[in-house]
N, C-alpha and C. Protein backbone atom coordinates (compact mmCIF):
# COMPACT_ATOMS: atom_id res chain seq x y z
N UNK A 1 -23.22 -40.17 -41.69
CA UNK A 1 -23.53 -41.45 -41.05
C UNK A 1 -23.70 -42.52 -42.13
N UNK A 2 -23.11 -43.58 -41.91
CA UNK A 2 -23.05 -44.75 -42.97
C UNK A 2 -24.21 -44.93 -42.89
N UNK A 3 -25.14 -45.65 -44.20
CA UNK A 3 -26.17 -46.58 -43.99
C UNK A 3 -25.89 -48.22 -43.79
N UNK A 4 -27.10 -48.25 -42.81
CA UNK A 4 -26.66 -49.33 -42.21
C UNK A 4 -27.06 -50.62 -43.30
N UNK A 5 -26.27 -51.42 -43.57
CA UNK A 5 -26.77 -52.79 -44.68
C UNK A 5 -28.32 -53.48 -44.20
N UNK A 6 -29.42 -53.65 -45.31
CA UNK A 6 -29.92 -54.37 -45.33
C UNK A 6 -30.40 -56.05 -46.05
N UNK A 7 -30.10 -56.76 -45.31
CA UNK A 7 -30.17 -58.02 -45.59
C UNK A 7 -31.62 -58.12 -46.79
N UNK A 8 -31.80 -58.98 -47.85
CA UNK A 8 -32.68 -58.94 -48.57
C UNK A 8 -33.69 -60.32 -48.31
N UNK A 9 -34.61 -60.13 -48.52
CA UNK A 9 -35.63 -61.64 -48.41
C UNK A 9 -35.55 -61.92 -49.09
N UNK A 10 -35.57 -63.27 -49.60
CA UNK A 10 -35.49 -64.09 -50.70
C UNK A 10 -37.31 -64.76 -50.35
N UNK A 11 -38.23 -64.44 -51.27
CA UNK A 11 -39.24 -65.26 -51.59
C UNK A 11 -38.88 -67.02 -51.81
N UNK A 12 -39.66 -67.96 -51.39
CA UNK A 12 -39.65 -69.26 -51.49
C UNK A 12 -39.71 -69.51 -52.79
N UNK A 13 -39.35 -70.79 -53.31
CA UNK A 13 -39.46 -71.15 -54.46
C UNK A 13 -41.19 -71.44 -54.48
N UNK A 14 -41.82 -72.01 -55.70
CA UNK A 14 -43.46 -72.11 -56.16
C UNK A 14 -43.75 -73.83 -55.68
N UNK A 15 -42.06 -74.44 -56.05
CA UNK A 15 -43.28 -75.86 -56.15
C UNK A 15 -42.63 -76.47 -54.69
N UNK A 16 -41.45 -75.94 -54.05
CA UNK A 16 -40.79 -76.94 -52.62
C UNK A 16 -40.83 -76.00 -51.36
N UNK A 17 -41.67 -74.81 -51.70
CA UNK A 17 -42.12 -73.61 -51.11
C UNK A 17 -40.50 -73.63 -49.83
N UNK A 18 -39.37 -73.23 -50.74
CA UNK A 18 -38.20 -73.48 -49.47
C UNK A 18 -37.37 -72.08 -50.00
N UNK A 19 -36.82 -71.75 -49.08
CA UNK A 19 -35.93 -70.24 -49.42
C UNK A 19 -34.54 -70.92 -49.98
N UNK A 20 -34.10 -71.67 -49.22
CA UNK A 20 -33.09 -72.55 -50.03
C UNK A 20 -32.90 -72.71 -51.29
N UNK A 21 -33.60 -73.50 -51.88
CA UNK A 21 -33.57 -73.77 -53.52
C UNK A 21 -33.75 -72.48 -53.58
N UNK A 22 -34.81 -71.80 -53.75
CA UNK A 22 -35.03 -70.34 -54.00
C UNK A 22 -33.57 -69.80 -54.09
N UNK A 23 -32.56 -69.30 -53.05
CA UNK A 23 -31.55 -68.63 -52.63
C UNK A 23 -30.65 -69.75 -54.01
N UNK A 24 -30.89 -70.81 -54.31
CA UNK A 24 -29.68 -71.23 -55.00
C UNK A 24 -30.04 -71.59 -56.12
N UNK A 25 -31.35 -70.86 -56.84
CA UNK A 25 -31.71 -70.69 -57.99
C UNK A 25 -31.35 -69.42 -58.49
N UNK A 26 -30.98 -68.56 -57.39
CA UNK A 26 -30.43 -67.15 -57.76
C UNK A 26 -29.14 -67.01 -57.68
N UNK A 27 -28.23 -68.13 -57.09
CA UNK A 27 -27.24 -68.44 -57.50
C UNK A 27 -26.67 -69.06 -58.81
N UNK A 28 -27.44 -69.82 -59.69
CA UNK A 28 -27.26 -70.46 -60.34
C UNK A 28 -27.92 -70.03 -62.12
N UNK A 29 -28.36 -68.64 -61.82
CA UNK A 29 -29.08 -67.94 -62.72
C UNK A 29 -28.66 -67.26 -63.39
N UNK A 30 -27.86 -67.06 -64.74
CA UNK A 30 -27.00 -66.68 -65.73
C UNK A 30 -28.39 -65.46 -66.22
N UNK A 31 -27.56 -64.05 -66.48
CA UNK A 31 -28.51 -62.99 -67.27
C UNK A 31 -30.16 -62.56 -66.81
N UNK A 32 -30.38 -62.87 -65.50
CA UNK A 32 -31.84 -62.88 -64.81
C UNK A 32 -32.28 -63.97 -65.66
N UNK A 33 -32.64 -65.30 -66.13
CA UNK A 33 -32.96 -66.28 -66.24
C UNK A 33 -33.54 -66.94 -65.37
N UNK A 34 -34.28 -66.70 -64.51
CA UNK A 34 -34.81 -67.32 -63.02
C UNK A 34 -35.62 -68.79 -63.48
N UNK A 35 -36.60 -68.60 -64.30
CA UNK A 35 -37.19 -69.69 -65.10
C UNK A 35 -36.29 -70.55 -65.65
N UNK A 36 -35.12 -70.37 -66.20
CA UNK A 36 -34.51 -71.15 -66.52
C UNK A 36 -33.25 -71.85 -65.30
N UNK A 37 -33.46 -71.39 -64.94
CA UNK A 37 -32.71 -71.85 -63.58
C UNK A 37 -33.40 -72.73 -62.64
N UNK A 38 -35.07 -72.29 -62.22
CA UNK A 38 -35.45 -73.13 -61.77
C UNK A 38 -35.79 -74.32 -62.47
N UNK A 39 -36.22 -74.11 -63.65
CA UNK A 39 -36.20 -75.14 -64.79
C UNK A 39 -34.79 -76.62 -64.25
N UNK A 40 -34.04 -75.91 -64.61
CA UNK A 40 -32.78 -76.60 -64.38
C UNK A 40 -33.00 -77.98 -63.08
N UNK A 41 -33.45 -77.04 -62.08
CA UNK A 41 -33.50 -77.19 -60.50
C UNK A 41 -34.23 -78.39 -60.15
N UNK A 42 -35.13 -78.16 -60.96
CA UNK A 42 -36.69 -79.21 -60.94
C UNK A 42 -35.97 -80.17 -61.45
N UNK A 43 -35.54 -80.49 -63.02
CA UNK A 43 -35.40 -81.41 -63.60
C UNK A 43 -33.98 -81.68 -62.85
N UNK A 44 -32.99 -81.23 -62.39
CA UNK A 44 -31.96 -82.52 -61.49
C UNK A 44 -32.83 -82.97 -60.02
N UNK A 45 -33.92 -82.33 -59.63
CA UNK A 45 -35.03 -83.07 -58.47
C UNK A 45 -35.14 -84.05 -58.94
N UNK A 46 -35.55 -84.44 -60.22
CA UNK A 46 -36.65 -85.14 -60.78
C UNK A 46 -35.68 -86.41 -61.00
N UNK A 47 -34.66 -86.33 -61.46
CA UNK A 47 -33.14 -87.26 -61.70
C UNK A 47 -33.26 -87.66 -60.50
N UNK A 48 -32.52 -86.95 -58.81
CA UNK A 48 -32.44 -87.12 -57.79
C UNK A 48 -33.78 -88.14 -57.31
N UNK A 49 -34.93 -88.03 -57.91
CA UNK A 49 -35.83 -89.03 -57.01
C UNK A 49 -35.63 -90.01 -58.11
N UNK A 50 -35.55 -90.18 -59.23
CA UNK A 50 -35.61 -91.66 -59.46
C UNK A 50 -34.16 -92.19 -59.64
N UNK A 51 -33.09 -91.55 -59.54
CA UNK A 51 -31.71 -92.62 -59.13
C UNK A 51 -31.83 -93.01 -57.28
N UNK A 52 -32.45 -92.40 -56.17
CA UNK A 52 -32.32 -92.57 -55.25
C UNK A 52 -33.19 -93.07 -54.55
N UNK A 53 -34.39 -92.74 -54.83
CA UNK A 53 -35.57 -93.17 -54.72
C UNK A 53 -35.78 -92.43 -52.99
N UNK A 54 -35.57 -91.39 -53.09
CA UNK A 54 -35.52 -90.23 -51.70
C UNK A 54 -36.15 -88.92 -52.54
N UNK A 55 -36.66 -88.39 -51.34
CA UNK A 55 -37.04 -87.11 -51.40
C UNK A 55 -36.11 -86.21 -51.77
N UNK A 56 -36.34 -85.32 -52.74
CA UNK A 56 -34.92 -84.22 -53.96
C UNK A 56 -34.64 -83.18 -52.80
N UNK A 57 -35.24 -82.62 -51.74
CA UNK A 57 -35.19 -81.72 -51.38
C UNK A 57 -34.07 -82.24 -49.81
N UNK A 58 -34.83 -83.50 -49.24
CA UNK A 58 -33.86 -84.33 -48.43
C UNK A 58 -32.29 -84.40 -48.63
N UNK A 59 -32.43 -84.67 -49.78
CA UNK A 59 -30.87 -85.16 -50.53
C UNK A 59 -30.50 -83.88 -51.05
N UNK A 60 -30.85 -82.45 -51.22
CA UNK A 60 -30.73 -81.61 -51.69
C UNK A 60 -30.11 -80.81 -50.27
N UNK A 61 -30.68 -80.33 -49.05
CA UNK A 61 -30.33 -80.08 -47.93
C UNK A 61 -29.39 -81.10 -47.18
N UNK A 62 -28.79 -81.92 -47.58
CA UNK A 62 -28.05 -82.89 -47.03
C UNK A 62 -26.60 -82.57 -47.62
N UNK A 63 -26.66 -82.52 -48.67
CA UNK A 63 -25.44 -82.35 -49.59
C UNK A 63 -25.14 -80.88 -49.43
N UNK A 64 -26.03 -79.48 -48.74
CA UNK A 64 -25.51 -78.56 -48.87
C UNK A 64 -25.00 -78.37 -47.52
N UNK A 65 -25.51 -79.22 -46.57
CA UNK A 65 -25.16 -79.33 -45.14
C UNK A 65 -23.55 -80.11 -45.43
N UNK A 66 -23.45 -81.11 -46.18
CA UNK A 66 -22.28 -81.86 -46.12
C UNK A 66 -21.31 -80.84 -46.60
N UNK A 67 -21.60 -79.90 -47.71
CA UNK A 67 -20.43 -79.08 -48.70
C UNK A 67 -20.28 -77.73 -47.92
N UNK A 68 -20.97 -77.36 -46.35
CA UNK A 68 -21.04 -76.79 -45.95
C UNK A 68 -19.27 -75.92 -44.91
N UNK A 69 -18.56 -75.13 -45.41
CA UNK A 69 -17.44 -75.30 -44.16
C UNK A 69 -17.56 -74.69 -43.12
N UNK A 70 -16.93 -75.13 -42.38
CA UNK A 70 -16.92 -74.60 -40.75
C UNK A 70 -15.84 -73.44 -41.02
N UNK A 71 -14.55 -74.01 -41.23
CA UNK A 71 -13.49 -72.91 -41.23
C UNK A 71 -12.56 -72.46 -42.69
N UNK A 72 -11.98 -70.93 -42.05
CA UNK A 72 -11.69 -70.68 -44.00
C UNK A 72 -10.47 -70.03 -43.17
N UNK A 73 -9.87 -69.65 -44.77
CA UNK A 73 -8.72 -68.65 -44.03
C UNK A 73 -8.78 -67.41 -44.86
N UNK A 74 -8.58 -66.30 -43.92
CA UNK A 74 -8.52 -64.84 -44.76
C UNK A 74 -7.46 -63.99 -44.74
N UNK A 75 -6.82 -63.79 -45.35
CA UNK A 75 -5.45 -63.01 -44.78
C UNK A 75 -5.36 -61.76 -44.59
N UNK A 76 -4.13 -61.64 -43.27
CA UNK A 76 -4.39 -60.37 -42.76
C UNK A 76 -2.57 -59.67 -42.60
N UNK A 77 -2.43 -58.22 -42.85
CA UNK A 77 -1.37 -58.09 -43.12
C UNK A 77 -1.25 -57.14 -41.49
N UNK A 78 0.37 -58.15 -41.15
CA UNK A 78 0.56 -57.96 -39.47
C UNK A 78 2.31 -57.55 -40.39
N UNK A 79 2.57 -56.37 -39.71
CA UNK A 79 4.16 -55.79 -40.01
C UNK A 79 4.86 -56.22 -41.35
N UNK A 80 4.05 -55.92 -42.30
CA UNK A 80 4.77 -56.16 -43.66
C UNK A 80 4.32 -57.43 -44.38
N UNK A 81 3.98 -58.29 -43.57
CA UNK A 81 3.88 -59.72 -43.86
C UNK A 81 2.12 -60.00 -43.96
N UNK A 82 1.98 -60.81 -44.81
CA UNK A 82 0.60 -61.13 -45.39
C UNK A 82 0.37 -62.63 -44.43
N UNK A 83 -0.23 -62.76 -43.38
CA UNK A 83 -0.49 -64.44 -43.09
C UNK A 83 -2.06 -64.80 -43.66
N UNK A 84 -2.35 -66.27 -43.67
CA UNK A 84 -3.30 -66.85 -43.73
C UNK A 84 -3.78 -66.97 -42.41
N UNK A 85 -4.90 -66.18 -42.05
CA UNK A 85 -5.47 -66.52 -40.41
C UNK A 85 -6.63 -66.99 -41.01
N UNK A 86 -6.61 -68.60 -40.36
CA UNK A 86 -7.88 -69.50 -39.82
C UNK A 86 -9.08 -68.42 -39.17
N UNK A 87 -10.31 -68.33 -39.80
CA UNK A 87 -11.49 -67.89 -39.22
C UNK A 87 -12.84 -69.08 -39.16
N UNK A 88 -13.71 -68.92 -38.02
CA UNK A 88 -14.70 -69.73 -38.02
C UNK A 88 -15.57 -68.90 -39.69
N UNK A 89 -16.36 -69.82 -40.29
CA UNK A 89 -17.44 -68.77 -41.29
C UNK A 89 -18.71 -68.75 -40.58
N UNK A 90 -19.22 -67.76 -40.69
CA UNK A 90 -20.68 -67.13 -40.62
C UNK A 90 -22.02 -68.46 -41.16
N UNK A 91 -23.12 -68.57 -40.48
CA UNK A 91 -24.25 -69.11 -40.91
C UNK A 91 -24.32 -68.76 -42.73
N UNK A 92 -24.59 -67.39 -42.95
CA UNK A 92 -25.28 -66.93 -44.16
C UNK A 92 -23.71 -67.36 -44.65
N UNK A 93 -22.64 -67.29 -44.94
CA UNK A 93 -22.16 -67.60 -45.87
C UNK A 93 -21.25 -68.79 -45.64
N UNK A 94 -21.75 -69.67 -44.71
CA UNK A 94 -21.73 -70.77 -45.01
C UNK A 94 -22.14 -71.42 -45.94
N UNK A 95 -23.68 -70.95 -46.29
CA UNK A 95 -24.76 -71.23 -46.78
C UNK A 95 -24.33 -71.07 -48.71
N UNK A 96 -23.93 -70.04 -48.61
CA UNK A 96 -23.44 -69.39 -49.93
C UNK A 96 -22.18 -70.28 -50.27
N UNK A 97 -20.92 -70.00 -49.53
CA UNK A 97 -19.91 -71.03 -49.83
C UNK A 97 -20.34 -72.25 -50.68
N UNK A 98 -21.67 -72.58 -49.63
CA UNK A 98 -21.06 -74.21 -50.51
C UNK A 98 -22.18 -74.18 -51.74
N UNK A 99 -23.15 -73.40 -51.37
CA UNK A 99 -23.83 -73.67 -53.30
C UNK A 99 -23.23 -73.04 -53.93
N UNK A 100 -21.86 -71.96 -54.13
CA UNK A 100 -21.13 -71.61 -55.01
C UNK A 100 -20.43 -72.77 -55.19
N UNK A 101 -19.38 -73.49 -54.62
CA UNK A 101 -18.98 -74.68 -54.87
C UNK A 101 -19.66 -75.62 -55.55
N UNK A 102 -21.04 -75.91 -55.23
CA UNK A 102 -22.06 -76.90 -55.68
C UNK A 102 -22.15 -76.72 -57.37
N UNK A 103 -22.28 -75.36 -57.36
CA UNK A 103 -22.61 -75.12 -58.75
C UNK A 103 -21.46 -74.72 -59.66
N UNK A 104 -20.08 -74.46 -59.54
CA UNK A 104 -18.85 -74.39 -59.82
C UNK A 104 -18.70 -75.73 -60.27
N UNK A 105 -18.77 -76.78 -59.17
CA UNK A 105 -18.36 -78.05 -59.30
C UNK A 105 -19.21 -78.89 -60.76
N UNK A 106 -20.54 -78.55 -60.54
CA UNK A 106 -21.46 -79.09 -61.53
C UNK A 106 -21.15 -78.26 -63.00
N UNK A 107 -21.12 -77.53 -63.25
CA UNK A 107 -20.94 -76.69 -64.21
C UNK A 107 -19.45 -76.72 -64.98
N UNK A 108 -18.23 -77.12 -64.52
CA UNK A 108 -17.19 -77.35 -65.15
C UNK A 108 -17.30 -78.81 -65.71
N UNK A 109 -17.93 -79.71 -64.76
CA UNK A 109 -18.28 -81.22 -65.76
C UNK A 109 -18.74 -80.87 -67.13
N UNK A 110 -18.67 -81.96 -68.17
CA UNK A 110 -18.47 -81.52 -69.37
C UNK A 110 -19.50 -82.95 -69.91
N UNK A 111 -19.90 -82.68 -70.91
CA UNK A 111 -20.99 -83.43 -72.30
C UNK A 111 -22.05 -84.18 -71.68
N UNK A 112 -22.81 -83.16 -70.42
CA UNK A 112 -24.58 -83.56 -70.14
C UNK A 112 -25.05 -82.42 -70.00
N UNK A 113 -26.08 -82.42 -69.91
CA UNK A 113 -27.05 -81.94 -69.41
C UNK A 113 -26.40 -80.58 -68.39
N UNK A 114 -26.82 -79.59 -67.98
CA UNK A 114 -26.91 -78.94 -66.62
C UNK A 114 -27.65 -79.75 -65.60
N UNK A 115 -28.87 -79.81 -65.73
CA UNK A 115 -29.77 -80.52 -64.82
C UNK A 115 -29.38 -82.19 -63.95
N UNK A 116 -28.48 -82.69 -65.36
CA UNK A 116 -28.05 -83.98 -65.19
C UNK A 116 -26.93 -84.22 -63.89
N UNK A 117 -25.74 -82.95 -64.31
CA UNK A 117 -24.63 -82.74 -63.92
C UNK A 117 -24.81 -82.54 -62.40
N UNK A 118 -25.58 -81.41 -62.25
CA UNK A 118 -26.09 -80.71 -60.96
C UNK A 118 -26.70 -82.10 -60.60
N UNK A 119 -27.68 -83.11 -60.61
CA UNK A 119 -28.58 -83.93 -60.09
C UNK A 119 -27.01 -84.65 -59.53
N UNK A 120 -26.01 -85.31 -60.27
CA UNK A 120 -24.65 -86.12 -59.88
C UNK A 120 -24.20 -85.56 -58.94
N UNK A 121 -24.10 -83.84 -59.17
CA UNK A 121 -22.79 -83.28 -57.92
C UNK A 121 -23.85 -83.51 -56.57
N UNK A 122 -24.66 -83.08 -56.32
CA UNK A 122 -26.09 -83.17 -55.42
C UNK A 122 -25.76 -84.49 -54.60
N UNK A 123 -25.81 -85.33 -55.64
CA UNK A 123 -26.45 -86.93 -54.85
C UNK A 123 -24.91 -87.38 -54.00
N UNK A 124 -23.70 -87.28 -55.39
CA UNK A 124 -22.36 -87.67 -54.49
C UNK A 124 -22.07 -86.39 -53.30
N UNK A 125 -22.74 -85.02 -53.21
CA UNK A 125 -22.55 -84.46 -52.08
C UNK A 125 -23.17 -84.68 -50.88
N UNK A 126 -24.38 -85.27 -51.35
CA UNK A 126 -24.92 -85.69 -50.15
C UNK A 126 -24.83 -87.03 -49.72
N UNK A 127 -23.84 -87.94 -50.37
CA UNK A 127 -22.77 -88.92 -49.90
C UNK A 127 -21.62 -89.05 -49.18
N UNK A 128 -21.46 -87.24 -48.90
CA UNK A 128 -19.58 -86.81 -48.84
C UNK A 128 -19.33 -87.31 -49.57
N UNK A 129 -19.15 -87.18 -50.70
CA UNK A 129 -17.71 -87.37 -51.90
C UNK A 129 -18.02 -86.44 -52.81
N UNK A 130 -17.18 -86.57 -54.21
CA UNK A 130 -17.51 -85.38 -54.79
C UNK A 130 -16.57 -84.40 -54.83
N UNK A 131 -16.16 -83.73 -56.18
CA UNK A 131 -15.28 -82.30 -55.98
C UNK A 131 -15.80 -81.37 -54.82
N UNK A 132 -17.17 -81.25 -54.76
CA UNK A 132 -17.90 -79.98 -53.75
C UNK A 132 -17.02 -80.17 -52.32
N UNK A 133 -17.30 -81.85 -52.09
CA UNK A 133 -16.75 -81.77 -50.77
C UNK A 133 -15.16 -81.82 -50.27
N UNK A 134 -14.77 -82.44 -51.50
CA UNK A 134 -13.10 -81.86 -51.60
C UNK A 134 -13.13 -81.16 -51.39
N UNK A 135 -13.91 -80.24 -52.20
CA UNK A 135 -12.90 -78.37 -51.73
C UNK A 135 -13.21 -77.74 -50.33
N UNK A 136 -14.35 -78.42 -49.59
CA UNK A 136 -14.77 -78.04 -48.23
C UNK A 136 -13.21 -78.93 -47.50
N UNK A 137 -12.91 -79.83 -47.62
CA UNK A 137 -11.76 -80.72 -46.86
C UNK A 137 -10.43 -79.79 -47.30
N UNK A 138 -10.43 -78.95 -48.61
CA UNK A 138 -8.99 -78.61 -48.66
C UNK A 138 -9.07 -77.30 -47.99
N UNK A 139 -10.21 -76.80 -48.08
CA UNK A 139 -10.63 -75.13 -47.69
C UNK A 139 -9.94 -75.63 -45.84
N UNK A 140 -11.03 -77.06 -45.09
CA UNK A 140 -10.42 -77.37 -43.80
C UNK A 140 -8.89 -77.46 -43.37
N UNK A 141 -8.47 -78.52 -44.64
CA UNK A 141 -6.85 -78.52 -44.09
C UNK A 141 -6.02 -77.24 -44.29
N UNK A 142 -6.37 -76.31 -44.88
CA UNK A 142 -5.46 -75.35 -45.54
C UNK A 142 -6.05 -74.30 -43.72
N UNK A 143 -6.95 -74.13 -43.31
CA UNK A 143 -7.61 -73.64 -42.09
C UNK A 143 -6.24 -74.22 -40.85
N UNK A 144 -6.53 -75.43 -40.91
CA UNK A 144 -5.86 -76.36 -39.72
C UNK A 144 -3.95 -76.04 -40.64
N UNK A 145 -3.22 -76.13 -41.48
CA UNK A 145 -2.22 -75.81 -41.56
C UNK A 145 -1.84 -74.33 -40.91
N UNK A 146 -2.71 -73.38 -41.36
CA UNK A 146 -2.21 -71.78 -40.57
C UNK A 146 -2.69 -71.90 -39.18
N UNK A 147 -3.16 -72.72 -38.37
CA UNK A 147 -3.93 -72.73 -36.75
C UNK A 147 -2.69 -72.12 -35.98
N UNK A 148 -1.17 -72.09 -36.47
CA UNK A 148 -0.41 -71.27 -35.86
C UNK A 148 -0.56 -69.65 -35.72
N UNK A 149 -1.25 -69.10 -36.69
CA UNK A 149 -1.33 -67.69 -36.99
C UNK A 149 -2.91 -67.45 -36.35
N UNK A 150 -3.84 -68.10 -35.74
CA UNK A 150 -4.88 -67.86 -35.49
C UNK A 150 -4.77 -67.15 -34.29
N UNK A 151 -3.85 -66.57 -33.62
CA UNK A 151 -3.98 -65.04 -32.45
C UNK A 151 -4.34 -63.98 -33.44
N UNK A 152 -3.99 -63.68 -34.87
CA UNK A 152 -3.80 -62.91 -35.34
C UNK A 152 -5.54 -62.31 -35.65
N UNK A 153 -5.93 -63.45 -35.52
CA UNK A 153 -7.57 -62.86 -36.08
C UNK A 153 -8.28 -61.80 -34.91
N UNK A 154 -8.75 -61.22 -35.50
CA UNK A 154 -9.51 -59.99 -34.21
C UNK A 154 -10.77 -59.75 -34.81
């Protein structure tokens, strides 16, 4: 009998007591570095409230809601042939999708800061604009181009 998967808790972060940041400080955490990650986290907050003059965590859940996608495509092999079938995504890796993006996006920018970079991708994501949310719009159109092959999903 398989074992059945268990989902893991993620403890809240200390200072925005939110599973969120928490969940995307463990995304963003090179070698178990957690301190240094949240380190990171705080100081693009700290950017985020004085370029915006908003709450970090507001503008922080806004931008992951914006970089968030609805639809992806996964391919599935029907008589030889490999298609791209359009799928709706899941809550939990919705969630994941886009702070991998978030932090992909921030992290290839080049000569600042981490904290700095991340505080920029953040604020223009929670503007819609931004590489993050490009790649949610190309991940969409590339979804809506295969919508012909979407019987195929089961």
């Amino acid at each position: 009998m398989a074992k059945k998967f268990e989902k893991k808790i993620v403890e809240p972060d200390m200072k925005y007591d939110s599973f969120i940041v928490a969940k995307f400080a463990n995304q963003l955490m090179w070698s178990g570095k957690k301190k240094t990650a949240l380190r990171i986290i705080y100081n693009a907050f700290d950017v985020i409230k004085e370029q915006t003059k908003q709450d970090p965590l507001d503008v922080f859940l806004k931008a992951i809601d914006n970089v968030s996608p609805l639809l992806e495509v996964k391919p599935r092999r029907v008589g030889g042939a490999t298609y791209q079938v359009p799928v709706e995504v899941r809550g939990d890796r919705k969630l994941s999708l886009a702070m991998k993006w978030i932090i992909k996006t921030s992290r290839s920018k080049k000569g600042k800061a981490m904290s700095q970079k991340l505080a920029e991708e953040l604020i223009e994501a929670s503007e819609n604009r931004g590489n993050s949310v490009k790649k949610k719009e190309d991940t969409h159109r590339m979804a809506e181009a295969n919508r012909a092959f979407a019987h195929f999903a089961w």
